[in-house]
N, C-alpha and C. Protein backbone atom coordinates (compact mmCIF):
# COMPACT_ATOMS: atom_id res chain seq x y z
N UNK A 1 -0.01 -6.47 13.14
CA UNK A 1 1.35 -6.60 12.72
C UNK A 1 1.65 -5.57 11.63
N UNK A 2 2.82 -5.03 11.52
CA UNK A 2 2.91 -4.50 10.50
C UNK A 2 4.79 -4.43 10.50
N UNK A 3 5.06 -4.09 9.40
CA UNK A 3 6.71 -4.44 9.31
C UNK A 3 7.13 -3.46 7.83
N UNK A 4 8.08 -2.74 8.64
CA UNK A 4 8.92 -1.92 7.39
C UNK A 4 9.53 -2.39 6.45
N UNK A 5 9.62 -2.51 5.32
CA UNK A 5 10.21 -2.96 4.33
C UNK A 5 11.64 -2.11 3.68
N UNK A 6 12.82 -1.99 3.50
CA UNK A 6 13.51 -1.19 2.88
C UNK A 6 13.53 -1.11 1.21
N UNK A 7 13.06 -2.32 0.76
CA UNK A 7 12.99 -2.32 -0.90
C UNK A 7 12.03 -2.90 -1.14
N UNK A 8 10.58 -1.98 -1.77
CA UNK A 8 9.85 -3.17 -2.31
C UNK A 8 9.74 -3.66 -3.00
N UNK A 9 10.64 -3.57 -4.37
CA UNK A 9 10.82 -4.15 -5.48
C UNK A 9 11.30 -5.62 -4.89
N UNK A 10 11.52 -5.88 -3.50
CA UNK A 10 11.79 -7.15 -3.49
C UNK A 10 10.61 -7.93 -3.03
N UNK A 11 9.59 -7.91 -2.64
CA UNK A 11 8.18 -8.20 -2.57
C UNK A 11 8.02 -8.75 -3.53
N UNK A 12 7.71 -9.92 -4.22
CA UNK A 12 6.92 -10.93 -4.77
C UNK A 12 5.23 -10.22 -4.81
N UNK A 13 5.17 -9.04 -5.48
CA UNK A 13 3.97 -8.50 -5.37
C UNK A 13 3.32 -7.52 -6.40
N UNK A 14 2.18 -7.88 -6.96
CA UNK A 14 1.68 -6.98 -7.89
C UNK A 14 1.17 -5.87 -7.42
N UNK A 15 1.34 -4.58 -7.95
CA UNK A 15 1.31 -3.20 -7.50
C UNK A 15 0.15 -2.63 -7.85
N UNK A 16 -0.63 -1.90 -7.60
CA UNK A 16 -1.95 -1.52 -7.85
C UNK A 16 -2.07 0.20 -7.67
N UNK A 17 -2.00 0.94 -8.61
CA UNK A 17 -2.31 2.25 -7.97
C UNK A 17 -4.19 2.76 -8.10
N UNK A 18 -4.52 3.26 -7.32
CA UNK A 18 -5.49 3.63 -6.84
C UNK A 18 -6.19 4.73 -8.73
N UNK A 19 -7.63 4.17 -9.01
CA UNK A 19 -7.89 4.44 -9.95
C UNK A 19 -8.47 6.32 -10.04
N UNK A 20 -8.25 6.98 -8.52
CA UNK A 20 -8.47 7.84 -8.28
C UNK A 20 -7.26 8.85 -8.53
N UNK A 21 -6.47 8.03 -8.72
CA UNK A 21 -4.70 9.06 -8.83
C UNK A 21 -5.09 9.68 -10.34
N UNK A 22 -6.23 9.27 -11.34
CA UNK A 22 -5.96 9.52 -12.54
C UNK A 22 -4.56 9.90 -13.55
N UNK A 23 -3.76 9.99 -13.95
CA UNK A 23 -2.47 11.01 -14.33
C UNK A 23 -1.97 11.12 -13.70
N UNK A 24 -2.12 11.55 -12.40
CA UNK A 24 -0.96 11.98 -11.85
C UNK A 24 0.20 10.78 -11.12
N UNK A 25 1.15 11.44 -10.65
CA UNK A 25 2.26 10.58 -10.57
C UNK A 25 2.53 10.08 -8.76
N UNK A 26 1.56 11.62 -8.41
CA UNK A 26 1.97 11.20 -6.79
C UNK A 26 0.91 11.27 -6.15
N UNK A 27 1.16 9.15 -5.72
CA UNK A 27 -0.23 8.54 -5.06
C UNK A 27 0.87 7.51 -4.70
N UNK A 28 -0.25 6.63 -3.92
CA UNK A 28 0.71 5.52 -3.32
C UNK A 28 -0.22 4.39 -4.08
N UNK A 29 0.76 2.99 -3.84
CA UNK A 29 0.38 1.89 -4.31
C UNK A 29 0.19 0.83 -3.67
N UNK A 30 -0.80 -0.08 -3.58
CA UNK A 30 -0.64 -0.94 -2.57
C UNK A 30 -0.66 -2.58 -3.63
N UNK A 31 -0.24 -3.78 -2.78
CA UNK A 31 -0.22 -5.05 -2.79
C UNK A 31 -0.82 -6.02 -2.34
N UNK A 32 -1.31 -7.02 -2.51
CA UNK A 32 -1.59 -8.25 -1.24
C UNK A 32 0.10 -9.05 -1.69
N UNK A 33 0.04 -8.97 0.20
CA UNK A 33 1.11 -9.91 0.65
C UNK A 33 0.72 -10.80 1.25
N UNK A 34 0.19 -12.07 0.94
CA UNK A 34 -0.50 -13.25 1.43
C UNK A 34 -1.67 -12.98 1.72
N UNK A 35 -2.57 -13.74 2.43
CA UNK A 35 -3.61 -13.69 2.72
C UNK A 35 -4.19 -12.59 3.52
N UNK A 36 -3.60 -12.50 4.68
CA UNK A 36 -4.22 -11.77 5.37
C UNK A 36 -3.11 -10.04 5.43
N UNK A 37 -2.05 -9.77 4.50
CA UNK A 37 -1.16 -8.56 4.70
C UNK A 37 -1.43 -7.64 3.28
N UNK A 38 -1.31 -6.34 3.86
CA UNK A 38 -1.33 -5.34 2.57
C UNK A 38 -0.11 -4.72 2.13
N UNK A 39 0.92 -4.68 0.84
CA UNK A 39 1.80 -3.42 1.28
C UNK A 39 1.48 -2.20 0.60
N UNK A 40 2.16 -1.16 0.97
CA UNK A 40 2.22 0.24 0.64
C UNK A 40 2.88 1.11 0.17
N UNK A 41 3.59 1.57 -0.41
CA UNK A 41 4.62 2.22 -1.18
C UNK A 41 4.54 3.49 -1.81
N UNK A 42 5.25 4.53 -2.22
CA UNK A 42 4.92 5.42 -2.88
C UNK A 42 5.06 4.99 -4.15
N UNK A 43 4.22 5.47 -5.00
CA UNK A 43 4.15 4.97 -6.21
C UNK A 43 5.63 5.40 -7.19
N UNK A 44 6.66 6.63 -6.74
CA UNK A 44 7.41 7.33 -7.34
C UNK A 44 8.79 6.57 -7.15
N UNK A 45 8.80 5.95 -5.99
CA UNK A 45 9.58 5.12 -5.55
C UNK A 45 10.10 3.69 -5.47
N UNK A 46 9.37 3.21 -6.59
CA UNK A 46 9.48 1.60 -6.53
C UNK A 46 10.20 0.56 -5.96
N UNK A 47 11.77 1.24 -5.64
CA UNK A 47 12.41 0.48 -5.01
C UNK A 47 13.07 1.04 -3.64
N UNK A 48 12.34 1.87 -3.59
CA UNK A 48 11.89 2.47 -1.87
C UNK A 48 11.47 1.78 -0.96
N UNK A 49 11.28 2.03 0.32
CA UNK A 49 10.39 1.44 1.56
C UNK A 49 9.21 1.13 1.30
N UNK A 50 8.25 0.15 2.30
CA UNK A 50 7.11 -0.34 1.41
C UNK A 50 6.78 -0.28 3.30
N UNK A 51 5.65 -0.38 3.44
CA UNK A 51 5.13 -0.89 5.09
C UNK A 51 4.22 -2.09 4.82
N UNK A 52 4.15 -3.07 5.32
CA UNK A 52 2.98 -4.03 5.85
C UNK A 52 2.27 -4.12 6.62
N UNK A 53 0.76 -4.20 6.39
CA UNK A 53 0.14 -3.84 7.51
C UNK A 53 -1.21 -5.11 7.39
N UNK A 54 -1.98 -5.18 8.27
CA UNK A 54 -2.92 -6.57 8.51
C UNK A 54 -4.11 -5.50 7.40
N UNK A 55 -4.61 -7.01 6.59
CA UNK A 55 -5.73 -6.31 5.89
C UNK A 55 -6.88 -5.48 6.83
N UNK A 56 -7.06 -6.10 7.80
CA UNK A 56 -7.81 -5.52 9.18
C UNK A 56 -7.50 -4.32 9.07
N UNK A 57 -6.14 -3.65 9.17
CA UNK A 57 -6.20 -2.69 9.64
C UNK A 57 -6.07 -1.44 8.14
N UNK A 58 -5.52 -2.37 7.31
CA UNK A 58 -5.82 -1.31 5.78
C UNK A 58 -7.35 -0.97 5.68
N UNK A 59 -8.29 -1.80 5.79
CA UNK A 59 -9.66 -1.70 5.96
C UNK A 59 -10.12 -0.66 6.80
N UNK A 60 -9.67 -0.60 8.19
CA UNK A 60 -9.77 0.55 8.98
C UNK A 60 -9.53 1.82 8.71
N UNK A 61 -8.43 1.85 8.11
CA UNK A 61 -7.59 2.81 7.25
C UNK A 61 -8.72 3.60 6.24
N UNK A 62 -9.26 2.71 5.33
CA UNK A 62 -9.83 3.36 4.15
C UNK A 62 -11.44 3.47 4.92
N UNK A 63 -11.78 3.02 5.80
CA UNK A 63 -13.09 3.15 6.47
C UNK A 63 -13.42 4.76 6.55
N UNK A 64 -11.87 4.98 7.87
CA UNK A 64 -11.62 6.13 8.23
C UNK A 64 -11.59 7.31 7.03
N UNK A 65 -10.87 7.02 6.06
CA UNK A 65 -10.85 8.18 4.93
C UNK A 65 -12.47 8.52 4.54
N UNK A 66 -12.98 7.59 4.35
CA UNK A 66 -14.58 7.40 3.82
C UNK A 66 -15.74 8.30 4.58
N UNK A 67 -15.20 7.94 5.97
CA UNK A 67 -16.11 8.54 7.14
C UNK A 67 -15.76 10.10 7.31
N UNK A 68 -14.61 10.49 6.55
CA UNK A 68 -14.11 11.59 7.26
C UNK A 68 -13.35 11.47 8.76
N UNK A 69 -13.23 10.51 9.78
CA UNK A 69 -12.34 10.65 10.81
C UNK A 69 -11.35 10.35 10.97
């Protein structure tokens, strides 16, 4: 599942930026949205679009970065 969001400042959700962004400003941020959902956002944008996606597949996601594929 995954589902577009138009504002994520309306998410009921604490924001997390990635401890690898150090300083800088442009990285993205992610959330838990219940149990099993992640969201995503640009960090520059707060009340921008956000995507939801199954922790399953955020996991896949960062697998892939890790592995290189």
């Amino acid at each position: 599942m995954s589902k577009n969001i138009s504002d994520a400042s309306a998410l009921d959700a604490i924001w997390v930026k990635s401890s690898y962004s150090g300083g800088n400003s442009d990285c993205l941020e992610t959330a838990e949205v219940g149990a099993a959902h992640v969201a995503i956002r640009d960090s520059k944008r707060p009340v921008g679009p956000a995507l939801v996606i199954g922790r399953a597949v955020m996991q896949d996601f960062v697998d892939g970065l890790r592995s290189g594929a």
